[in-house]
C-alpha atoms as a PDB file:
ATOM      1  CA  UNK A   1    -112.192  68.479 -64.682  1.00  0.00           C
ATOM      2  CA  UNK A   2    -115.454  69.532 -66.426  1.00  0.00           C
ATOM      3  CA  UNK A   3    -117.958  66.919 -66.971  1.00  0.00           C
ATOM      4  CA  UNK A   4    -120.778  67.771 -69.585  1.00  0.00           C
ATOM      5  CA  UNK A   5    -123.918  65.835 -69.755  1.00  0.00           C
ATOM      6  CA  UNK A   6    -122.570  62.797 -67.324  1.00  0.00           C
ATOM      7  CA  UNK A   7    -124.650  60.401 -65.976  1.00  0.00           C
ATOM      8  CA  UNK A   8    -123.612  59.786 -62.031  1.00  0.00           C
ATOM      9  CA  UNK A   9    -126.633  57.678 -61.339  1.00  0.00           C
ATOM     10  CA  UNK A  10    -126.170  55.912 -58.675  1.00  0.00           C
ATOM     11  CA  UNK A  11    -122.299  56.882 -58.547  1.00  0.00           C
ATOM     12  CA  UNK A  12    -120.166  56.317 -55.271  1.00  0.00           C
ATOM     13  CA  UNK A  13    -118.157  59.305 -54.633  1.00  0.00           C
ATOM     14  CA  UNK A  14    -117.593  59.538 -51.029  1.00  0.00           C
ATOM     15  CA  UNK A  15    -114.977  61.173 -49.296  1.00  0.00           C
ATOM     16  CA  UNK A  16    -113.394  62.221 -52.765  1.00  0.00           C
ATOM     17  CA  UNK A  17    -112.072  66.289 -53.640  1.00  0.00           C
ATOM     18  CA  UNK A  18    -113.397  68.159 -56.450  1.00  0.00           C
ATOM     19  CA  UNK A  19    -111.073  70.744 -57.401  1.00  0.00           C
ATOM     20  CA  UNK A  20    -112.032  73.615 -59.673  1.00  0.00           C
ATOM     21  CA  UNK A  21    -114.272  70.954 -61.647  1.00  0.00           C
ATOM     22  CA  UNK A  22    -117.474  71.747 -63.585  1.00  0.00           C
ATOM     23  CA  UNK A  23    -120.776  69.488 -63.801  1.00  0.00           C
ATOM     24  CA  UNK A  24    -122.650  70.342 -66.619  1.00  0.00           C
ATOM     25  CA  UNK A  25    -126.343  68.918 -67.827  1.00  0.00           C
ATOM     26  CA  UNK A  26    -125.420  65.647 -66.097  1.00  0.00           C
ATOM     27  CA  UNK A  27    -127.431  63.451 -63.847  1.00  0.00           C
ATOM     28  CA  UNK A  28    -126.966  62.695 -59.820  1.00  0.00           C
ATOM     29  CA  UNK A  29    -129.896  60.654 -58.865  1.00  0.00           C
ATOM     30  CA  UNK A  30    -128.742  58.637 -55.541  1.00  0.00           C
ATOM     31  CA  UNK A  31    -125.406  59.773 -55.840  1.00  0.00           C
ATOM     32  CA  UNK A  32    -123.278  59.173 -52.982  1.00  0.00           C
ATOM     33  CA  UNK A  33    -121.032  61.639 -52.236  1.00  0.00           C
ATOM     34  CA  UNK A  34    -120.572  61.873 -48.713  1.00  0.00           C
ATOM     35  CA  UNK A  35    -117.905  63.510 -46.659  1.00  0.00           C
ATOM     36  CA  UNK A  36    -117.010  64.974 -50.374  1.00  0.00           C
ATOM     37  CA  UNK A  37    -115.059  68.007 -50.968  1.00  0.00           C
ATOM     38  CA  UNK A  38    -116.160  70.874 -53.396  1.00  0.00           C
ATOM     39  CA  UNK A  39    -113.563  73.434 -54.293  1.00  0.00           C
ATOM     40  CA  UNK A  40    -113.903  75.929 -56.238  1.00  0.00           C
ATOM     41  CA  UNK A  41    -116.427  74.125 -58.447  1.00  0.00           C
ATOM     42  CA  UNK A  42    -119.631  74.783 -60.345  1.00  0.00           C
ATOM     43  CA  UNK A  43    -123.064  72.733 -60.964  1.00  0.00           C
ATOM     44  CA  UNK A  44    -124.584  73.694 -63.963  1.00  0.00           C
ATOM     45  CA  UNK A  45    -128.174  72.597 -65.282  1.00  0.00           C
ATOM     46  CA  UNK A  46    -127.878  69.390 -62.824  1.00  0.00           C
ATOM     47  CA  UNK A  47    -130.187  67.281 -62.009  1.00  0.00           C
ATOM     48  CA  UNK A  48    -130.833  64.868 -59.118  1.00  0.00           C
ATOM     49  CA  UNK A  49    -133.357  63.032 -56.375  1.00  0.00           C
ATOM     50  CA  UNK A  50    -131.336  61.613 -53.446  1.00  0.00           C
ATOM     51  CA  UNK A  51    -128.351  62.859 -53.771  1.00  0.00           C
ATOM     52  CA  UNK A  52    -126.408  62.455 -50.373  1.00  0.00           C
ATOM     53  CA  UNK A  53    -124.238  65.341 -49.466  1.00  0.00           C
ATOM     54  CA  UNK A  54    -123.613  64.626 -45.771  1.00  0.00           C
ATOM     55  CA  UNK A  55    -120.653  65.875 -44.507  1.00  0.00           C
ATOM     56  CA  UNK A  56    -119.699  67.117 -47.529  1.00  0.00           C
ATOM     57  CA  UNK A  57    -118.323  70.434 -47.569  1.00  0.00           C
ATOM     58  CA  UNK A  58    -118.566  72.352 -50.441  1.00  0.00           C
ATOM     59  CA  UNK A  59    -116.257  75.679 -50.765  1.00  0.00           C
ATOM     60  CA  UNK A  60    -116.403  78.982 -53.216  1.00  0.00           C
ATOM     61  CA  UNK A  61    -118.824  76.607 -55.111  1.00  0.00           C
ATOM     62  CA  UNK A  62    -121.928  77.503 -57.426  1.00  0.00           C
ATOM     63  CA  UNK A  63    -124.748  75.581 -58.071  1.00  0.00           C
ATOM     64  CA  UNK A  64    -127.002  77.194 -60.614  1.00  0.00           C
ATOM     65  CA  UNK A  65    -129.950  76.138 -62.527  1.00  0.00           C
ATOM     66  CA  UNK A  66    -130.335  72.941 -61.311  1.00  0.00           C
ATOM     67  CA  UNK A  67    -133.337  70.667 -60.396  1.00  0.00           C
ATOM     68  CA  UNK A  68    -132.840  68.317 -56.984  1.00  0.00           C
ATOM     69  CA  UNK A  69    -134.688  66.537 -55.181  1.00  0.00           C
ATOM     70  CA  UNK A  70    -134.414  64.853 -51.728  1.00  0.00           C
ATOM     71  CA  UNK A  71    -130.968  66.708 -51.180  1.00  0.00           C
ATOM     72  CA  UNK A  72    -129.101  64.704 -47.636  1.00  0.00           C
ATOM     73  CA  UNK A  73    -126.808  67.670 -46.557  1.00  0.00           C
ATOM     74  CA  UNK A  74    -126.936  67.187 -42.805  1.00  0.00           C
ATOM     75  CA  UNK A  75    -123.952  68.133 -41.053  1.00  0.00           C
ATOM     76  CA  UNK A  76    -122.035  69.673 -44.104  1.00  0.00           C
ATOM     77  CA  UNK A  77    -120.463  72.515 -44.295  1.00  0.00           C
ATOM     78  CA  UNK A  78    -120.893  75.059 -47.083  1.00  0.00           C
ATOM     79  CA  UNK A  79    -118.440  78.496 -47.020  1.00  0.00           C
ATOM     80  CA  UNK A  80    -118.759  80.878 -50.062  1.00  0.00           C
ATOM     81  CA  UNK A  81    -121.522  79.276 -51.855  1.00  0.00           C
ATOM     82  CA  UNK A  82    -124.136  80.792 -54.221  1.00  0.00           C
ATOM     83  CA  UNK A  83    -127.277  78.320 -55.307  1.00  0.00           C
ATOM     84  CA  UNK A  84    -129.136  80.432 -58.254  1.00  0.00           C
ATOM     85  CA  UNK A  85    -132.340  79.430 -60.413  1.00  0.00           C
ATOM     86  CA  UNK A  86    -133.883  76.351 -60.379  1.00  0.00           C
ATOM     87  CA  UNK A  87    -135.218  73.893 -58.183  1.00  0.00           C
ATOM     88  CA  UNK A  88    -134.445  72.480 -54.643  1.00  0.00           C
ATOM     89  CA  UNK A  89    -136.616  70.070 -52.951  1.00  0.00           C
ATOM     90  CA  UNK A  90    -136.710  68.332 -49.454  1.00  0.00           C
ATOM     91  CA  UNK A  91    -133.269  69.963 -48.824  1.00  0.00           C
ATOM     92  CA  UNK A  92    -131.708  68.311 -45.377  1.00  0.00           C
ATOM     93  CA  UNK A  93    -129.269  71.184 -43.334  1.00  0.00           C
ATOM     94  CA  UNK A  94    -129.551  69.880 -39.879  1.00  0.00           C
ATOM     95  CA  UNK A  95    -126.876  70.479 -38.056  1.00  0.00           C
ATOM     96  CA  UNK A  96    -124.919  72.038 -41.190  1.00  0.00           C
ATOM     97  CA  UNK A  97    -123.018  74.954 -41.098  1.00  0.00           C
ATOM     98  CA  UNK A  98    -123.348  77.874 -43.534  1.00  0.00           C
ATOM     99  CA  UNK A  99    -121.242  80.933 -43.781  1.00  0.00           C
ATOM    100  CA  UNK A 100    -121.238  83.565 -47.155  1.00  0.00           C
ATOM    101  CA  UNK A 101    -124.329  81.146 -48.460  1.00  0.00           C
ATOM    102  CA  UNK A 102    -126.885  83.074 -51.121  1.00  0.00           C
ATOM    103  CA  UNK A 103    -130.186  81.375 -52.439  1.00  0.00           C
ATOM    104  CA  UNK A 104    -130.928  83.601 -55.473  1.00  0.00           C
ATOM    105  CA  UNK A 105    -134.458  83.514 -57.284  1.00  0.00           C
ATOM    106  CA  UNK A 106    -134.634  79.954 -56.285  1.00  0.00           C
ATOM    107  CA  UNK A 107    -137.680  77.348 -55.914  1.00  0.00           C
END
């Protein structure tokens, strides 16, 4: 699935699989998405205060050029994952495990 320019505001996602899916320009302020799975996937130019990744896991996944906020990703677990560019803010990993994770010329 690719979504371009989608506003999730406020969007309840949790416990859902994202398979090989793209998020373009969109919008995830207070998204839930908890216990979510990430596959594969790619954030592009996202946006987002309190978005709620716990649990999540998110695998062979890019997030790049995006601008969050307030990020809840406390005992996720992230495998294979590059964040590059942009902006992350207030970003909650207690307790999360990380393995093959890269933050590249990030703020």
């Amino acid at each position: 699935m690719r979504y371009e320019g989608t506003d999730f505001t406020g969007a309840h996602a949790e416990g859902h699989t994202f398979l090989e899916c793209s998020l373009l320009g969109g919008t995830l302020d207070e998204a839930h998405l908890e216990g979510s799975r990430w596959s594969e996937s790619e954030w592009q130019r996202v946006a987002g205060v309190g978005v709620s990744l716990v649990e999540a896991s998110l695998v062979e996944t890019t997030v790049e050029g995006c601008r969050l906020a307030a990020v809840s990703a406390w005992g996720s677990t992230w495998r294979d994952v590059t964040v590059r560019g942009g902006k992350v803010d207030f970003l909650n990993l207690r307790g999360a495990r990380l393995k093959d994770v890269a933050f590249v010329d990030c703020v």
